[in-house]
N, C-alpha and C. Protein backbone atom coordinates (compact mmCIF):
# COMPACT_ATOMS: atom_id res chain seq x y z
N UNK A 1 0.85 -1.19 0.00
CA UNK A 1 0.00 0.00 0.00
C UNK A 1 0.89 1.25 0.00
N UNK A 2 0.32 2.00 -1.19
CA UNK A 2 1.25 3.39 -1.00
C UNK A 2 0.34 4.25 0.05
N UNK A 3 1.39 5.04 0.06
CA UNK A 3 1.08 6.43 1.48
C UNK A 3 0.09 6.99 0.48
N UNK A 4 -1.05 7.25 1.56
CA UNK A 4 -1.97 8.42 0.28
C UNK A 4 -2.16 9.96 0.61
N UNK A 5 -1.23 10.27 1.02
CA UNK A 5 -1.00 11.86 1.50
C UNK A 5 0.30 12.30 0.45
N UNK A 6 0.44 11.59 -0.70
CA UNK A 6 1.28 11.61 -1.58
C UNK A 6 1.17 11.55 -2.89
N UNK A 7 1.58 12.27 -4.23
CA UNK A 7 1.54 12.27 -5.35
C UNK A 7 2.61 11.45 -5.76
N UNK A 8 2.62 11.12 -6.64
CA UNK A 8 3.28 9.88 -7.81
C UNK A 8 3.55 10.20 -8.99
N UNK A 9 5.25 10.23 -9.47
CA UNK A 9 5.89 10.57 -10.98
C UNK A 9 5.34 8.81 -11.33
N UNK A 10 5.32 8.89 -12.53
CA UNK A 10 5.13 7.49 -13.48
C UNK A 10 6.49 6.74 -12.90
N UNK A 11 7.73 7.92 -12.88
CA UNK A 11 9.44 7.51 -12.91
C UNK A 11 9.67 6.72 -11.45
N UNK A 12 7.94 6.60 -10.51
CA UNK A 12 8.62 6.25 -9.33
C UNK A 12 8.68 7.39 -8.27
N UNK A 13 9.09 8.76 -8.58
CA UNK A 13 9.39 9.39 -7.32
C UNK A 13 8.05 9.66 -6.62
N UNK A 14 8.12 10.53 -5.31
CA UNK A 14 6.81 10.88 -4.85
C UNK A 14 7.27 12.21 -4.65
N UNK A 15 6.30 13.08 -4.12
CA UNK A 15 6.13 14.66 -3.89
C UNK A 15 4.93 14.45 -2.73
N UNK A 16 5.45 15.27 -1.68
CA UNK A 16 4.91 15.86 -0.92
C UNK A 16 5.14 17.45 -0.83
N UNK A 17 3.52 18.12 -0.89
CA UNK A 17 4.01 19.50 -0.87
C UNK A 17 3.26 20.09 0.61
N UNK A 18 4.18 21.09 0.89
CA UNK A 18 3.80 21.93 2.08
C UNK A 18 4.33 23.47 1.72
N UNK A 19 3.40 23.88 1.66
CA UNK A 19 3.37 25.51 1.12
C UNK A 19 3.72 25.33 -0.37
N UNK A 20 4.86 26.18 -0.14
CA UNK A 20 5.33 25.94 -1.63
C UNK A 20 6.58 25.38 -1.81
N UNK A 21 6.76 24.52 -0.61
CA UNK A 21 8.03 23.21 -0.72
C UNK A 21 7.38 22.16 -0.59
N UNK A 22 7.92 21.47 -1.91
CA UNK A 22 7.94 20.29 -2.60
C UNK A 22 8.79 19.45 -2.04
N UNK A 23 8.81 18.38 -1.12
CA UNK A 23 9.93 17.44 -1.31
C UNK A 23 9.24 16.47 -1.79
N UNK A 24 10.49 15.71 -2.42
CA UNK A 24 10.76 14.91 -3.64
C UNK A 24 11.74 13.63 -2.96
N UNK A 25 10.89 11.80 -3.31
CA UNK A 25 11.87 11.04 -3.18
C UNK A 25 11.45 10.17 -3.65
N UNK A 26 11.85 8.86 -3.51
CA UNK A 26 11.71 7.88 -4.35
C UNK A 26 10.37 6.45 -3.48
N UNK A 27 9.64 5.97 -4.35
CA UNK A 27 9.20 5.09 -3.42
C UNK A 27 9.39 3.94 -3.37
N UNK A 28 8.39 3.03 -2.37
CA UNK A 28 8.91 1.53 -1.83
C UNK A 28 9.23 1.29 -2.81
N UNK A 29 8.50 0.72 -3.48
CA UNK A 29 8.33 -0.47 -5.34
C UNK A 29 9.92 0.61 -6.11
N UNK A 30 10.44 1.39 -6.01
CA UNK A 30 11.31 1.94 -6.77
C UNK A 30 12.79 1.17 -5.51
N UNK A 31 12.87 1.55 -4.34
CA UNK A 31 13.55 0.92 -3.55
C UNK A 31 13.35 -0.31 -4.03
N UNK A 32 12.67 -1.30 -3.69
CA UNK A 32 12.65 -2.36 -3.89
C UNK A 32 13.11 -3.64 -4.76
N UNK A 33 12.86 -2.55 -6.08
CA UNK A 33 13.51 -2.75 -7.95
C UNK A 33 14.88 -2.74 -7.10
N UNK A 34 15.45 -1.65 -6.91
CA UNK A 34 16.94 -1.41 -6.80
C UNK A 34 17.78 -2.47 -6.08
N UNK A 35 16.68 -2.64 -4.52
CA UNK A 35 17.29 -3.55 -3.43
C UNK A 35 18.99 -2.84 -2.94
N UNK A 36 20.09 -3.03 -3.17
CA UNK A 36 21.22 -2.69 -2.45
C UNK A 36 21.44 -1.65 -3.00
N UNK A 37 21.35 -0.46 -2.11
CA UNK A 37 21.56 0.90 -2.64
C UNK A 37 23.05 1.06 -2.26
N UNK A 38 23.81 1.41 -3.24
CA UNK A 38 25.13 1.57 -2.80
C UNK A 38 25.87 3.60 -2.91
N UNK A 39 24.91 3.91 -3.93
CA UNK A 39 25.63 5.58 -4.17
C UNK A 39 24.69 6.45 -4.20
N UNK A 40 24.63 7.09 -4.41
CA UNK A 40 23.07 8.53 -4.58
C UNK A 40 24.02 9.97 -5.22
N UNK A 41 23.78 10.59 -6.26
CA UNK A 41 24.29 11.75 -6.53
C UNK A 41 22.86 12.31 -7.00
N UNK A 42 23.58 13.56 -6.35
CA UNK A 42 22.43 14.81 -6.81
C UNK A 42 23.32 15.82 -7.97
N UNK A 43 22.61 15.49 -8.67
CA UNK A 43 23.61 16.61 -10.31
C UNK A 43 23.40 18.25 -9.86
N UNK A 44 22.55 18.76 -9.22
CA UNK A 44 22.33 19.82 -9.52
C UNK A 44 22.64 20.86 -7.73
N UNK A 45 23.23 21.93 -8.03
CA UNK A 45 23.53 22.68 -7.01
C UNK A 45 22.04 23.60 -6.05
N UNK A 46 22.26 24.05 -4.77
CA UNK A 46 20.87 24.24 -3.72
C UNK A 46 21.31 25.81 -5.04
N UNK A 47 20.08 25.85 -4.82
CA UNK A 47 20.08 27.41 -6.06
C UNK A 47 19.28 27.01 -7.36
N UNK A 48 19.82 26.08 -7.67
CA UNK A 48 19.65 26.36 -9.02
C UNK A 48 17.90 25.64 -9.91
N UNK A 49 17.62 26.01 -10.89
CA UNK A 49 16.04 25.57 -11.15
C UNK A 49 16.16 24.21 -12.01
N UNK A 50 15.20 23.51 -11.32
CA UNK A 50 15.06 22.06 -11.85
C UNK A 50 13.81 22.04 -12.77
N UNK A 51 13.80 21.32 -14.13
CA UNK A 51 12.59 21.89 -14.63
C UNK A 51 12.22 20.20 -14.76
N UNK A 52 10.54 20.24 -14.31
CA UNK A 52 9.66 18.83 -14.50
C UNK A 52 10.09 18.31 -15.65
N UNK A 53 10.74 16.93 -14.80
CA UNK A 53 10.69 15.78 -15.86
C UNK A 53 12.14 15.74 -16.03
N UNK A 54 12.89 16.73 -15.24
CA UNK A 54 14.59 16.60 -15.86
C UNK A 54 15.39 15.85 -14.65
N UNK A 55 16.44 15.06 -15.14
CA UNK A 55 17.04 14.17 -14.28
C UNK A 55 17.63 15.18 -13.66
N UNK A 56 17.97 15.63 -11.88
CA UNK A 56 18.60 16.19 -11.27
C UNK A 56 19.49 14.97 -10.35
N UNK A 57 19.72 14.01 -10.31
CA UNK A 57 20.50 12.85 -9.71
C UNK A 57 20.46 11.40 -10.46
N UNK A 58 21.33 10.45 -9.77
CA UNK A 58 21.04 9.05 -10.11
C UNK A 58 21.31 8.03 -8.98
N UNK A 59 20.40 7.42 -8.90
CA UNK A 59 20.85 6.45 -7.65
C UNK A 59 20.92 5.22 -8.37
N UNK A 60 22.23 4.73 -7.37
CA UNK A 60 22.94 3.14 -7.90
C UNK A 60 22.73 1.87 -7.09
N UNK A 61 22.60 0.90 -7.45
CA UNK A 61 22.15 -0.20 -6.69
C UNK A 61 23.21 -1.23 -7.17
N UNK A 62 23.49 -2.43 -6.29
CA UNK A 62 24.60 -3.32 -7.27
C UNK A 62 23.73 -4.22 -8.45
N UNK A 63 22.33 -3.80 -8.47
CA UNK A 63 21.90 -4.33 -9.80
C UNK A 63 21.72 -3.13 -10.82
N UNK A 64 21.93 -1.90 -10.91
CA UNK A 64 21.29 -0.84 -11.89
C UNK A 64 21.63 0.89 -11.37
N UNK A 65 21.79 1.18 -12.38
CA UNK A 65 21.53 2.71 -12.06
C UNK A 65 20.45 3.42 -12.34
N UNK A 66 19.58 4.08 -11.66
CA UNK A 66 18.37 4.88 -12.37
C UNK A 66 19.16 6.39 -11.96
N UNK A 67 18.32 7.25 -12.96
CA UNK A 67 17.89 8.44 -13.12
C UNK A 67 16.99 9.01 -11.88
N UNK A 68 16.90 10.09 -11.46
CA UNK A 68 16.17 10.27 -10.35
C UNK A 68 15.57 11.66 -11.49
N UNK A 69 13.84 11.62 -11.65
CA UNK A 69 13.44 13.12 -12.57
C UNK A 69 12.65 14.02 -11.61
N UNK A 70 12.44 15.20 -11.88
CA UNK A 70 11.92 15.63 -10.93
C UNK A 70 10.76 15.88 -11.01
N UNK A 71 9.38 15.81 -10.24
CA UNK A 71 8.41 15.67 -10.32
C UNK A 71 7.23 16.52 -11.13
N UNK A 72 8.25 18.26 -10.47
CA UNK A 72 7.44 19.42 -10.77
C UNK A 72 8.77 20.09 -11.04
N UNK A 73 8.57 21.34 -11.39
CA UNK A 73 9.43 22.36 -11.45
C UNK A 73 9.65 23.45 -10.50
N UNK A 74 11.18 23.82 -10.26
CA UNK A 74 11.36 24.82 -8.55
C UNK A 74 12.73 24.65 -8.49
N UNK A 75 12.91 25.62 -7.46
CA UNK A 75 14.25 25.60 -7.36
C UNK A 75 14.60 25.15 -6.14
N UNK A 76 15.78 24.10 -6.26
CA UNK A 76 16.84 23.35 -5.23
C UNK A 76 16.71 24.33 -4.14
N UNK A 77 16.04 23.75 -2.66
CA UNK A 77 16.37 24.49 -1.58
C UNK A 77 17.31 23.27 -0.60
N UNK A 78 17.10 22.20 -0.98
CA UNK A 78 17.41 21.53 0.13
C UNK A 78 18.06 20.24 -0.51
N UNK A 79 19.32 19.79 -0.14
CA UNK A 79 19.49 18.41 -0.29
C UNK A 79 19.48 17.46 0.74
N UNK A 80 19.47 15.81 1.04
CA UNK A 80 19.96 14.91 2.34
C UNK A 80 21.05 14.35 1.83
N UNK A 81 21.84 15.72 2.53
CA UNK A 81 23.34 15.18 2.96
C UNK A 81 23.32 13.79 3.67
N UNK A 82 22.57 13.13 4.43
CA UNK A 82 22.55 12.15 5.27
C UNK A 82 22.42 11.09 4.04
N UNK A 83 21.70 11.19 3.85
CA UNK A 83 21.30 10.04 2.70
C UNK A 83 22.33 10.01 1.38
N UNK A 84 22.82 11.01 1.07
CA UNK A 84 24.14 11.17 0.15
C UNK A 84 25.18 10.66 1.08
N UNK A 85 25.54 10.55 2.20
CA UNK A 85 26.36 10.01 3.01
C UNK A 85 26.42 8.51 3.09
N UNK A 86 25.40 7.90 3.58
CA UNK A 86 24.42 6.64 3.75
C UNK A 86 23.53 6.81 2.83
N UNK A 87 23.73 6.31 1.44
CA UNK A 87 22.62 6.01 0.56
C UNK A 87 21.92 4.65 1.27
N UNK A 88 22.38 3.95 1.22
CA UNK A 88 21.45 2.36 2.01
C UNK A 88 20.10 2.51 2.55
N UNK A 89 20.49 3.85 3.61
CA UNK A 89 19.35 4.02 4.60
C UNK A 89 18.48 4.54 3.79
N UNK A 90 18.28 4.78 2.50
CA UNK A 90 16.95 4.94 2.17
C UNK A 90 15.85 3.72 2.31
N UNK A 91 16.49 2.74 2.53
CA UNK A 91 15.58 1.32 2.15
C UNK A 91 14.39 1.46 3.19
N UNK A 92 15.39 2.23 4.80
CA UNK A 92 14.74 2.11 5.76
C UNK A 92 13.71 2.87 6.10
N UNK A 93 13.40 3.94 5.49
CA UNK A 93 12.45 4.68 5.58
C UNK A 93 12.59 5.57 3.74
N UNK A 94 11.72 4.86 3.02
CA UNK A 94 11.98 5.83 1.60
C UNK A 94 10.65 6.76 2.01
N UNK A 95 9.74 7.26 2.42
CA UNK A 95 8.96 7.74 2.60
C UNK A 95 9.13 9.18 4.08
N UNK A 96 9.88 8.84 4.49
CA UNK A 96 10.38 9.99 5.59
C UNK A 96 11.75 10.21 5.15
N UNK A 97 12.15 9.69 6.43
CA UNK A 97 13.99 10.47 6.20
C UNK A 97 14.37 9.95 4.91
N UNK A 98 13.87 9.23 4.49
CA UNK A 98 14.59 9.37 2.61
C UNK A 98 14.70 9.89 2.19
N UNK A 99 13.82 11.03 2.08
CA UNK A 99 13.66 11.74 1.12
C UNK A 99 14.96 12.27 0.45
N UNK A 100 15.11 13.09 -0.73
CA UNK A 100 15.98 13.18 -1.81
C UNK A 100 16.28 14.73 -1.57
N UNK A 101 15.36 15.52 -2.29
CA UNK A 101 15.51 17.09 -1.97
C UNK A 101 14.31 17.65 -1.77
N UNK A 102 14.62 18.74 -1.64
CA UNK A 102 13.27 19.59 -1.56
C UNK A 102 13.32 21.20 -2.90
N UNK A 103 12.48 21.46 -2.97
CA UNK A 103 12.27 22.17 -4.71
C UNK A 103 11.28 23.43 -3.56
N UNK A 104 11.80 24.51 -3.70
CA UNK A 104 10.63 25.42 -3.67
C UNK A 104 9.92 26.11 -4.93
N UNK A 105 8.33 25.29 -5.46
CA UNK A 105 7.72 25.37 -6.55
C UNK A 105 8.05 26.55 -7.21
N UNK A 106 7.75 26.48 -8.39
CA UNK A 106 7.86 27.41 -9.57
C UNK A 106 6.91 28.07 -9.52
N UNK A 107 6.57 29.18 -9.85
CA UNK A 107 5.29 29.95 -10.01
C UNK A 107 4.02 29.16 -10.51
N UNK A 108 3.18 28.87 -10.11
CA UNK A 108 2.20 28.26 -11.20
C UNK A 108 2.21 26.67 -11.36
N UNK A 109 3.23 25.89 -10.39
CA UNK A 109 3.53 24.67 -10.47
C UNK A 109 2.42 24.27 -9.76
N UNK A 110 1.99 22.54 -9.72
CA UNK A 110 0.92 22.16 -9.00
C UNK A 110 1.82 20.83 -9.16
N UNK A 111 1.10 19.88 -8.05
CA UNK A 111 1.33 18.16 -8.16
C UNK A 111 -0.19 17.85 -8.85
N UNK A 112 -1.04 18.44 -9.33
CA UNK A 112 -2.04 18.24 -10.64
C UNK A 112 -1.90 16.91 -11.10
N UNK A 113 -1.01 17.11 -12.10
CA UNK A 113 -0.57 15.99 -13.23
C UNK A 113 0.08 14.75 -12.56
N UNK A 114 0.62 14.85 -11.37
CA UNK A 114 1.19 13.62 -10.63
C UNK A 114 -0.06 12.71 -10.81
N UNK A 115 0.23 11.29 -10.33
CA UNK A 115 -0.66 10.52 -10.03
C UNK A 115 -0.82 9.93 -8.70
N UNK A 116 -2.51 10.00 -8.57
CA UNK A 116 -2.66 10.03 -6.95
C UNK A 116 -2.59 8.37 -6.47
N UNK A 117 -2.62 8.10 -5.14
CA UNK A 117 -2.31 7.34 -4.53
C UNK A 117 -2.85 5.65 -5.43
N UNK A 118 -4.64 6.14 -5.75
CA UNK A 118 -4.72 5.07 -6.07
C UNK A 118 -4.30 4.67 -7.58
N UNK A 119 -4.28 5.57 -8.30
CA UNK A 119 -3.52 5.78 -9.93
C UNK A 119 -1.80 4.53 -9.65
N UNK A 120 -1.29 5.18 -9.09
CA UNK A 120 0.16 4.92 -8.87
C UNK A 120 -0.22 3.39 -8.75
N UNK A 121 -0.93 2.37 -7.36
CA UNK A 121 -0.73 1.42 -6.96
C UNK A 121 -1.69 0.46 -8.86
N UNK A 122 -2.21 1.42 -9.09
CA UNK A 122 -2.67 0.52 -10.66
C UNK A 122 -1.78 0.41 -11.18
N UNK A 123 -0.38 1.16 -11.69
CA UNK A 123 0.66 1.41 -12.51
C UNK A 123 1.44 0.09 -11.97
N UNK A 124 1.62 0.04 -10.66
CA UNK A 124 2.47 -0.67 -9.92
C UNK A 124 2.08 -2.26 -10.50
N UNK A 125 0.81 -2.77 -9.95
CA UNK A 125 0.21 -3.64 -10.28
C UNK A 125 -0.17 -4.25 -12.02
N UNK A 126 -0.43 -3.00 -12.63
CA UNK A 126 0.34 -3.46 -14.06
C UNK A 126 0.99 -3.64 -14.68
N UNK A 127 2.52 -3.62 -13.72
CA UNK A 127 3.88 -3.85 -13.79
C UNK A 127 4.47 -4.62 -13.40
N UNK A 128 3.15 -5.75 -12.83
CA UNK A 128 3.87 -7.45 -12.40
C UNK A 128 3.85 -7.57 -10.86
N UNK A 129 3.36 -6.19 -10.11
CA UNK A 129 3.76 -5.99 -8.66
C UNK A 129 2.73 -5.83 -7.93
């Protein structure tokens, strides 16, 4: 069961917004694919504007590397240094302290177009899961 106080990229990530910060991370079924998280990079510097849908990181697993995209569009306020430190510990909580970064929205941005809780667990489920 996904969290339903949460929006859903197709790519996997989730968005939670509060005001007009967005954080952004990855969920279970995306952990799960990966299993041994070994690295996490974030490509893009706290400042700078991430535009929906563009890879700003990649996280590595000893089976794969994904792309991390970003949900909405905003600019980098926040990264987890912790979790760039200890990538692993995302396994343990991908839904709290996992989280990835935080985006303060773009003018006019919404989680709209995300897909909601129960959308996502259809995607999931038509994907063998």
């Amino acid at each position: 069961m996904v969290p339903t106080h949460l929006r859903y990229a197709q790519t996997h990530e989730w968005a939670l917004l509060d005001g007009d910060t967005c954080t952004i991370g990855i969920t279970q079924f995306a952990v799960d694919q990966l299993t041994d998280v070994v690295y996490l990079e974030i490509k893009k510097s706290l400042g700078e504007t991430i535009e929906q849908g563009e890879e700003f990181g990649e996280i590595e697993s000893v089976k794969a590397v994904s792309g991390l995209y970003a949900p909405v569009s905003g600019t980098l306020t926040a990264i987890n240094q912790q979790l760039v430190a200890d990538p692993a510990s995302i396994t343990a909580d991908p839904y709290g302290a996992g989280w990835i970064i935080k985006l303060k929205l773009a003018p006019g941005a919404t989680l709209e177009h995300l897909l909601s809780p129960q959308q996502y667990e259809q995607q999931i489920a038509a994907q063998g899961h």
